[in-house]
C-alpha atoms as a PDB file:
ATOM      1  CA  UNK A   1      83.541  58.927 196.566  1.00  0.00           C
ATOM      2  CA  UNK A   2      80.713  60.309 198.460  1.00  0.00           C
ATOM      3  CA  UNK A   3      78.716  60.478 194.898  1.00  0.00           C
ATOM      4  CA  UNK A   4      80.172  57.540 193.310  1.00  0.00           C
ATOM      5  CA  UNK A   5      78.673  55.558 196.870  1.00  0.00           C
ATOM      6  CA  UNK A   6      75.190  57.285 196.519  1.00  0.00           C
ATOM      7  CA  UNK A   7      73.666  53.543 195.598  1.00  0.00           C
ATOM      8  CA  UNK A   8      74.924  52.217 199.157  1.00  0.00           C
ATOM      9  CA  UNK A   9      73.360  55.536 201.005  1.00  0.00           C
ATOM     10  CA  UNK A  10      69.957  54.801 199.193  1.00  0.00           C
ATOM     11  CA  UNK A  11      69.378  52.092 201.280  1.00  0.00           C
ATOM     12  CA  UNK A  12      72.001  52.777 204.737  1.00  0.00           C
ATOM     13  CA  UNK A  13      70.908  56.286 205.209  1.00  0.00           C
ATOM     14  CA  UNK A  14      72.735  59.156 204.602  1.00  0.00           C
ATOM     15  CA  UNK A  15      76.144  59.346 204.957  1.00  0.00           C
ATOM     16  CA  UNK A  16      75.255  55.546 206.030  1.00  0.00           C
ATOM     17  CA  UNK A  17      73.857  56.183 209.314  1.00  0.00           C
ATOM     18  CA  UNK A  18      71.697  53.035 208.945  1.00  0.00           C
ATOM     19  CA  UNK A  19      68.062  52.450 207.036  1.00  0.00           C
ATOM     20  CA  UNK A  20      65.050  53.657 208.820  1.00  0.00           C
ATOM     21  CA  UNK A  21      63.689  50.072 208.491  1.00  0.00           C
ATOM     22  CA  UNK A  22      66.290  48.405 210.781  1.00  0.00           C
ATOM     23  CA  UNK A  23      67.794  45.582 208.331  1.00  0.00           C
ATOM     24  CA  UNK A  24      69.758  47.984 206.786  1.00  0.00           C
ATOM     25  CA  UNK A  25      72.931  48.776 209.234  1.00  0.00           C
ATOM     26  CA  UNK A  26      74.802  51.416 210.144  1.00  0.00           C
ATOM     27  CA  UNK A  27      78.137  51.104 208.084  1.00  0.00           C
ATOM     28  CA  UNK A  28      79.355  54.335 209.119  1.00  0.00           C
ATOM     29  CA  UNK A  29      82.596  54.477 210.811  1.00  0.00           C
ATOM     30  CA  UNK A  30      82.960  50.684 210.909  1.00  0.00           C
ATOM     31  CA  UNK A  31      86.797  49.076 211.172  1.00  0.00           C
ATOM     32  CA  UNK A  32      87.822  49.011 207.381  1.00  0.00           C
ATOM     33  CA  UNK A  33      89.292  45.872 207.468  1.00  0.00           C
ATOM     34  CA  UNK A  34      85.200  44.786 208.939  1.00  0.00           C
ATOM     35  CA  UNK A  35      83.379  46.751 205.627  1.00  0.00           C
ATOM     36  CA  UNK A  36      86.013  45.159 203.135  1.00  0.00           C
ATOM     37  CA  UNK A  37      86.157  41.720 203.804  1.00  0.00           C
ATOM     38  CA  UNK A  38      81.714  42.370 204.021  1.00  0.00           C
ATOM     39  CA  UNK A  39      82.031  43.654 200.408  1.00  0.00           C
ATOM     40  CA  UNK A  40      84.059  40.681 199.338  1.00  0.00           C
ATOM     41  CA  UNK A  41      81.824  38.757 201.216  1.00  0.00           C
ATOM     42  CA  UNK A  42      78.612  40.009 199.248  1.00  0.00           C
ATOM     43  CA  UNK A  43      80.397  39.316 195.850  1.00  0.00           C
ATOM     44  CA  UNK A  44      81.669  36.109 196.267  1.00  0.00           C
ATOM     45  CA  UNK A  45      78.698  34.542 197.963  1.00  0.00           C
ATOM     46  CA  UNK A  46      79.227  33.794 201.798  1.00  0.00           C
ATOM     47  CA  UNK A  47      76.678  36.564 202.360  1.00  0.00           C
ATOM     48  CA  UNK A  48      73.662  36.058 200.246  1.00  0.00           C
ATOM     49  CA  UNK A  49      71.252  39.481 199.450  1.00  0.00           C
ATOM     50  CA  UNK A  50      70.962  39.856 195.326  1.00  0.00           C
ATOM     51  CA  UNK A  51      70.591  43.430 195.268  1.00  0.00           C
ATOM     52  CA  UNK A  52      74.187  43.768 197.346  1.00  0.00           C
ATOM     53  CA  UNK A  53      75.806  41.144 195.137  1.00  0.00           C
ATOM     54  CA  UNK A  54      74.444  42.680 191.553  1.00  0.00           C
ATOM     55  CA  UNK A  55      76.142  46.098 192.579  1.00  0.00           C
ATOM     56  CA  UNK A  56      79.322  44.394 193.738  1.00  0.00           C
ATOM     57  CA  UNK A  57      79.865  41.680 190.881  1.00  0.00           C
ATOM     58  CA  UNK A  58      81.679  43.764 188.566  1.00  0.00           C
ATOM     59  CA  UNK A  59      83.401  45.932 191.176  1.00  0.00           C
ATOM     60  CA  UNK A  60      87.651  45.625 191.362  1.00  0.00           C
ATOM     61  CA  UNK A  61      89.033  44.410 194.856  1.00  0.00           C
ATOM     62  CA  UNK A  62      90.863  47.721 195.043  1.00  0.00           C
ATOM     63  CA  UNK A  63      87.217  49.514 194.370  1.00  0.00           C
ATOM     64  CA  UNK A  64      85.859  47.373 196.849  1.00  0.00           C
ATOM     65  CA  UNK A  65      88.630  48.858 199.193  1.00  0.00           C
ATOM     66  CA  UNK A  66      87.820  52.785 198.181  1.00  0.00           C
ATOM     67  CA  UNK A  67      84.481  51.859 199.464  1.00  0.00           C
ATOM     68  CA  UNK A  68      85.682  50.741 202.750  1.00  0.00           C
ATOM     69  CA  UNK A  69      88.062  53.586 203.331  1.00  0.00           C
ATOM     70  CA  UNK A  70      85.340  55.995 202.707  1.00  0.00           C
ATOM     71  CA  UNK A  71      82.970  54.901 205.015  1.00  0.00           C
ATOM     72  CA  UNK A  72      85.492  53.692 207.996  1.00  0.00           C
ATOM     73  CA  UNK A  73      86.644  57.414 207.888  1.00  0.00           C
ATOM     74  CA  UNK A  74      83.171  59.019 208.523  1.00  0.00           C
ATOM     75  CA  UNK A  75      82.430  60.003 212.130  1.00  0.00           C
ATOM     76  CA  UNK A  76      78.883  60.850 212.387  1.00  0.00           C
ATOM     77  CA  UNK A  77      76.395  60.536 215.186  1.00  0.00           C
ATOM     78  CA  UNK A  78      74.798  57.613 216.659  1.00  0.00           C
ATOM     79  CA  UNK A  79      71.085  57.528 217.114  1.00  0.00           C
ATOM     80  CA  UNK A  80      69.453  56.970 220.678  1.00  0.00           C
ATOM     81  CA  UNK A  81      69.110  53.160 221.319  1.00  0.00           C
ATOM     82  CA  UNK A  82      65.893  51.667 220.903  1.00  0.00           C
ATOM     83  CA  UNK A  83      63.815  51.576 223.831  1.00  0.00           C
ATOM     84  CA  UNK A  84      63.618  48.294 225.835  1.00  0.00           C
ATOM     85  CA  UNK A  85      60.869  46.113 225.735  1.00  0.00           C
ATOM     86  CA  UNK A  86      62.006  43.024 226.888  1.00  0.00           C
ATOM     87  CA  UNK A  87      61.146  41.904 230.701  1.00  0.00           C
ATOM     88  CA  UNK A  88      64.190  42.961 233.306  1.00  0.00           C
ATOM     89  CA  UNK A  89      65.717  40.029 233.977  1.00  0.00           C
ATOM     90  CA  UNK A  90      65.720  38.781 229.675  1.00  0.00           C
ATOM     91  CA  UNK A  91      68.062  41.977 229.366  1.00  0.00           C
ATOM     92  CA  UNK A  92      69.882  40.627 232.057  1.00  0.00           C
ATOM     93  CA  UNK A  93      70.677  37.554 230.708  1.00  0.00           C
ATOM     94  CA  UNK A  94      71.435  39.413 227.408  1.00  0.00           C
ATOM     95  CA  UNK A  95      74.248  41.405 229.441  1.00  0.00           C
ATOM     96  CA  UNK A  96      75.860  38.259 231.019  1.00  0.00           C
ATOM     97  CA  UNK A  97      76.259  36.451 228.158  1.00  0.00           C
ATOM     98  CA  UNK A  98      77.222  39.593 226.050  1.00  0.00           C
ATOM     99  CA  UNK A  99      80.005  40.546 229.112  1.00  0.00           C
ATOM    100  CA  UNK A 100      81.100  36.806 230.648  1.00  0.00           C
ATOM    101  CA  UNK A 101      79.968  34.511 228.036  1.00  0.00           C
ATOM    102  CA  UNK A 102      78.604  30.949 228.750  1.00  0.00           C
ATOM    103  CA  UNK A 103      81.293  29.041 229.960  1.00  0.00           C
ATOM    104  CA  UNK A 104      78.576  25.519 229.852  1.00  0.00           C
ATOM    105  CA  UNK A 105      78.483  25.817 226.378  1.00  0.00           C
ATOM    106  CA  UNK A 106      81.428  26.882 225.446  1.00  0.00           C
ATOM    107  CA  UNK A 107      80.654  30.303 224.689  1.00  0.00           C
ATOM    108  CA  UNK A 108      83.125  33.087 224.577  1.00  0.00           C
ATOM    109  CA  UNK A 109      81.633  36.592 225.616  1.00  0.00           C
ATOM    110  CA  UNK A 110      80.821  39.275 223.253  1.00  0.00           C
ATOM    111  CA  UNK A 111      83.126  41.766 224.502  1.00  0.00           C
ATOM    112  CA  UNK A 112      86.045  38.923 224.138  1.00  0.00           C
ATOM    113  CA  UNK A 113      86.794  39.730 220.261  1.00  0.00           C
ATOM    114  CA  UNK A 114      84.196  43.063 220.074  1.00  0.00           C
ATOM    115  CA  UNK A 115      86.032  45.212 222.787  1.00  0.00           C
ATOM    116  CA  UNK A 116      85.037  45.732 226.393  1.00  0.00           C
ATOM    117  CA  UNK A 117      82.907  48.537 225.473  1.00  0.00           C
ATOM    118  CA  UNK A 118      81.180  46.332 222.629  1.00  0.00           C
ATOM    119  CA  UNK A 119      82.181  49.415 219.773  1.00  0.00           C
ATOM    120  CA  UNK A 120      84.503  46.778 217.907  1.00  0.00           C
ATOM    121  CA  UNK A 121      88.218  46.527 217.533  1.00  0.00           C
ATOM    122  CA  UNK A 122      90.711  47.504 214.974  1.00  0.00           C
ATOM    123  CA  UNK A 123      90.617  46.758 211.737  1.00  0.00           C
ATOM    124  CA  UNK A 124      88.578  44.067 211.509  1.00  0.00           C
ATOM    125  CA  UNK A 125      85.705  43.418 214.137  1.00  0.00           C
ATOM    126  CA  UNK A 126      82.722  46.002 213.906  1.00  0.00           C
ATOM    127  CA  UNK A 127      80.971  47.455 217.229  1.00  0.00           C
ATOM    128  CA  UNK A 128      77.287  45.906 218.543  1.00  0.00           C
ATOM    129  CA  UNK A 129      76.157  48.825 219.476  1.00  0.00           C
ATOM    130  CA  UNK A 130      73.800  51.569 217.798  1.00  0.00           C
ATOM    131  CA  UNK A 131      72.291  48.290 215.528  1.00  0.00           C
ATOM    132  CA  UNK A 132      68.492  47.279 216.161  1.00  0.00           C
ATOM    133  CA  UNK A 133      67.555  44.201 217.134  1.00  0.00           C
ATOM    134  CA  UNK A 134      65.891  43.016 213.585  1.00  0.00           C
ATOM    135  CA  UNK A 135      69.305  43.503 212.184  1.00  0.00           C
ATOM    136  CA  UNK A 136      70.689  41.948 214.963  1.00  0.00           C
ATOM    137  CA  UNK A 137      67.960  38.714 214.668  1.00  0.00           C
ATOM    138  CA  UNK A 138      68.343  38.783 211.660  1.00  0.00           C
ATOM    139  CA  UNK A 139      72.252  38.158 211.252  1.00  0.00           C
ATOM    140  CA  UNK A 140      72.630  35.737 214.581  1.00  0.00           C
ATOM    141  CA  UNK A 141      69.791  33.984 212.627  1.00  0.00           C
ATOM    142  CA  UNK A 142      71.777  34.072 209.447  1.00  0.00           C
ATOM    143  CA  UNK A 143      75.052  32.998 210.683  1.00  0.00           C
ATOM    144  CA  UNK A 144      72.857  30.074 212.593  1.00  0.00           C
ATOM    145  CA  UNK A 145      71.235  28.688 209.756  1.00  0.00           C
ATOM    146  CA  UNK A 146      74.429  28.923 207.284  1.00  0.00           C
ATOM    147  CA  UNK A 147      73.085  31.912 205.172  1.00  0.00           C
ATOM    148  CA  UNK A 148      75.889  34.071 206.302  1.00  0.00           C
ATOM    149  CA  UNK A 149      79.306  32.674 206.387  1.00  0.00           C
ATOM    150  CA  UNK A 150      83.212  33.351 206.640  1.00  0.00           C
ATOM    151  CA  UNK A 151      86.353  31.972 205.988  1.00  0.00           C
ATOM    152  CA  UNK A 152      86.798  28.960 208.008  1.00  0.00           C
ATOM    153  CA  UNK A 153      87.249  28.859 211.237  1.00  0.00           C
ATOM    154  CA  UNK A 154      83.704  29.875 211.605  1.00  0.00           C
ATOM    155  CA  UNK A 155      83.721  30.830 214.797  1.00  0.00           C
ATOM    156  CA  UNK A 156      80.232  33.326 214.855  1.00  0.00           C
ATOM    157  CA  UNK A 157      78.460  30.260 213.349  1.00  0.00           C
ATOM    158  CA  UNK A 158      79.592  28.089 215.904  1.00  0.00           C
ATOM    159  CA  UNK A 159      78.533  30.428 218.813  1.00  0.00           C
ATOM    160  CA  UNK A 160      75.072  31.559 217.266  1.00  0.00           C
ATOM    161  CA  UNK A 161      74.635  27.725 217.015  1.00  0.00           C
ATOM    162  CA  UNK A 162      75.557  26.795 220.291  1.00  0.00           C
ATOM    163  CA  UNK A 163      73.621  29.086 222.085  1.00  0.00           C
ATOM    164  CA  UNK A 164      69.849  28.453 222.579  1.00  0.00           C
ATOM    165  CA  UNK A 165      67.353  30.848 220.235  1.00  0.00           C
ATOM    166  CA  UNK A 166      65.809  32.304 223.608  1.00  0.00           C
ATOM    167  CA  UNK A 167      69.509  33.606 224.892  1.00  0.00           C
ATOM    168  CA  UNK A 168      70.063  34.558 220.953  1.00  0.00           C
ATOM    169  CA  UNK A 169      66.985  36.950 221.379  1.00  0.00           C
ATOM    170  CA  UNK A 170      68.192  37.717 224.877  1.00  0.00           C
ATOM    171  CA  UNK A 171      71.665  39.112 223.673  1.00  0.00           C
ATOM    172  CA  UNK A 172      69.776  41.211 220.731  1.00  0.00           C
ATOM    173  CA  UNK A 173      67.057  42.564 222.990  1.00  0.00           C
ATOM    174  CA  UNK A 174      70.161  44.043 225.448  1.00  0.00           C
ATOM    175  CA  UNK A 175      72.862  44.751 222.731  1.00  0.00           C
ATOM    176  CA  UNK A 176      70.059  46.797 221.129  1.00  0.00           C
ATOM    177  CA  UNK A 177      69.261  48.822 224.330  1.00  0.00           C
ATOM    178  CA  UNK A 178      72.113  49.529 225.662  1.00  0.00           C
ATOM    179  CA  UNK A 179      73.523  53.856 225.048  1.00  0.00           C
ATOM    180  CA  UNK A 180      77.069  54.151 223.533  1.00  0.00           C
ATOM    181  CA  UNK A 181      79.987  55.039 225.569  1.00  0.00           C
ATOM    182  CA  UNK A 182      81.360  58.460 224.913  1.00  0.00           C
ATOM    183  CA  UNK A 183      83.791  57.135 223.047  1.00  0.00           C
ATOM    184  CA  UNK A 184      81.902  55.213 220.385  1.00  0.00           C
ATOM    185  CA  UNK A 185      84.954  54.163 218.093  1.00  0.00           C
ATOM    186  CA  UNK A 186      86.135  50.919 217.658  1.00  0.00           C
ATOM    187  CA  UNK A 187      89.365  50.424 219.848  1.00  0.00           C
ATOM    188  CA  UNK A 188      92.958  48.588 218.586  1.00  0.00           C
ATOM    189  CA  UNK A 189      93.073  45.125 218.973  1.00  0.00           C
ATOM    190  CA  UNK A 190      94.797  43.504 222.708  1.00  0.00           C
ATOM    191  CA  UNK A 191      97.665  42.641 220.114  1.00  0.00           C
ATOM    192  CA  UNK A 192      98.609  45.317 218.274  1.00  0.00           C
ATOM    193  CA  UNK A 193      96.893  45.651 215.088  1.00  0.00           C
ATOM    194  CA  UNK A 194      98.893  46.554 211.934  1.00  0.00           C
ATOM    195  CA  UNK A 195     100.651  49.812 210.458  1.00  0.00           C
ATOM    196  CA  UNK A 196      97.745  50.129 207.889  1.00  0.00           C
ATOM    197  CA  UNK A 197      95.515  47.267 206.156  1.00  0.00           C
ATOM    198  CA  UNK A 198      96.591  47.094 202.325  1.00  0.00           C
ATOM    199  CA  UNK A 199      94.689  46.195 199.538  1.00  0.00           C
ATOM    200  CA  UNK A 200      94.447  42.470 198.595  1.00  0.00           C
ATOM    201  CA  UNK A 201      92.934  39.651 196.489  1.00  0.00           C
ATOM    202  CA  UNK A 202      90.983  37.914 199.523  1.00  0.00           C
ATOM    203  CA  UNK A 203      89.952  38.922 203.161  1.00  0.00           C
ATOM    204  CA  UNK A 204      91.710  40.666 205.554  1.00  0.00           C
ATOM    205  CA  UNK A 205      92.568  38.740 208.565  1.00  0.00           C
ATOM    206  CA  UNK A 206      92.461  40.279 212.186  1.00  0.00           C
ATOM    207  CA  UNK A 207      95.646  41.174 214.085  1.00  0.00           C
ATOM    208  CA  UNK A 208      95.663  38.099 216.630  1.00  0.00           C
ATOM    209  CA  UNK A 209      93.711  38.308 219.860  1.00  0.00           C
ATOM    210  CA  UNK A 210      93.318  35.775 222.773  1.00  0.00           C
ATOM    211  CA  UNK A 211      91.135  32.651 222.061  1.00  0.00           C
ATOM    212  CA  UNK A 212      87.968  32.522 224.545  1.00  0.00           C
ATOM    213  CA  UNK A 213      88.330  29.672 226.545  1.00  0.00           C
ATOM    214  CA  UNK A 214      86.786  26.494 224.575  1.00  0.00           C
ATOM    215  CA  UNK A 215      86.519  28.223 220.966  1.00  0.00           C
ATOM    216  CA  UNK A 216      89.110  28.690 218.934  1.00  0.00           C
ATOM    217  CA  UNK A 217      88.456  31.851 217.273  1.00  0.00           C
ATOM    218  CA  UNK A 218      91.198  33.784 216.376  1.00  0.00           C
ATOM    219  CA  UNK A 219      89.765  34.651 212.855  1.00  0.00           C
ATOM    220  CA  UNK A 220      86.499  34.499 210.457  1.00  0.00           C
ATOM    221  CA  UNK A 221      88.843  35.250 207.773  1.00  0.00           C
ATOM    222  CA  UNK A 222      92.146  34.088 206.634  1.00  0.00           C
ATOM    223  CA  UNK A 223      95.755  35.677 205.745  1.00  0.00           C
ATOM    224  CA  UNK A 224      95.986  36.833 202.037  1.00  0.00           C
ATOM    225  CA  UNK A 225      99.201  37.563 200.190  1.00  0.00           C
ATOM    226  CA  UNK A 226      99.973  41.711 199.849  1.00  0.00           C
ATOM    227  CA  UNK A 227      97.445  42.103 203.018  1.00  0.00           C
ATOM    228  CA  UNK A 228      99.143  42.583 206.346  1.00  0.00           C
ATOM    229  CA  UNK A 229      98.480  40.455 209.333  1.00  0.00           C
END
């Protein structure tokens, strides 16, 4: 598989460690339920970037899966974080909305559905951390302006849009300076998650987690038949 995936490592770095020109993320160790509903994603056009969707048109949902296993299981090294360059009390604002949300507008924190430590949550919500901020614009922008989007209920299109686009930069400027924990994998779900994720037609849906107050947003995806919850 590692040959066969060559394609995706031309443009996410070796052993998909991330792109050296920071839109291309890390995929590396990401929750496989996270990298397989992306791929379906890509190919059936709620994400929109043609070179992604002209490799993954003709590609089986069980490939699709393959793909996702292969990457989920590799456990390579993070890079440093990117130096801060954002004034004190921006990142500040970045952490408090990231850690306690916005409770004004509704807004659930980060570490509500992407783990306390912010390194994701089994198998379906990928970690914050070790992405630069131009990916991190760049997708908050996406899921703002409806050029990223998931199975309804929506709920990372809702918050990007609720939030104003000087706390949006705030949260990207922190996320994107802030080290790892020691433990940089992606930790079960509150609810325990599933035996194993199994191949299946559509999207894999998250093993259920509290709603943040004001949002209901148990899921971006929904429940598919021969996929378990």
């Amino acid at each position: 598989m590692a040959q066969r995936t060559l394609a995706c490592t031309a443009c996410h770095g070796r052993e998909g460690r991330a792109g050296p020109d920071g839109y291309y993320p890390r995929i590396a160790g990401k929750p496989v339920g996270y990298l397989y509903n992306q791929l379906l994603n890509f190919r059936e056009g709620r994400r929109h970037y043609g070179l992604m969707t002209g490799l993954l048109d003709t590609l089986s949902d069980d490939y699709l899966y393959e793909i996702a296993q292969h990457f989920a299981n590799l456990d390579v090294p993070y890079p440093a974080p990117q130096a801060a360059t954002a004034p004190v009390e921006v990142l500040q604002r970045g952490r408090e909305i990231a850690m306690q949300g916005d409770a004004e507008r509704r807004v659930p924190a980060c570490a509500t559905c992407h783990g306390k430590a912010l390194t994701g949550t089994e198998p379906n919500v990928p970690g914050l951390l070790g992405l630069s901020r131009d990916y991190l614009n760049a997708q908050l922008g996406a899921w703002r302006t409806g050029q990223r989007r998931a199975l309804a209920p929506d709920c990372m299109a809702e918050i990007a849009r609720r939030l104003p686009a000087e706390d949006l930069s705030a949260v990207t400027a922190y996320l994107a300076a802030e080290p790892l924990p020691r433990n940089p994998h992606a930790v079960r779900a509150p609810v325990a998650a599933p035996a194993a994720v199994r191949k299946g037609r559509k999207p894999v849906q998250p093993a259920a987690t509290p709603e943040p107050p004001g949002l209901r947003c148990g899921s971006a995806q929904r429940p598919v038949a021969g996929v378990s919850r």
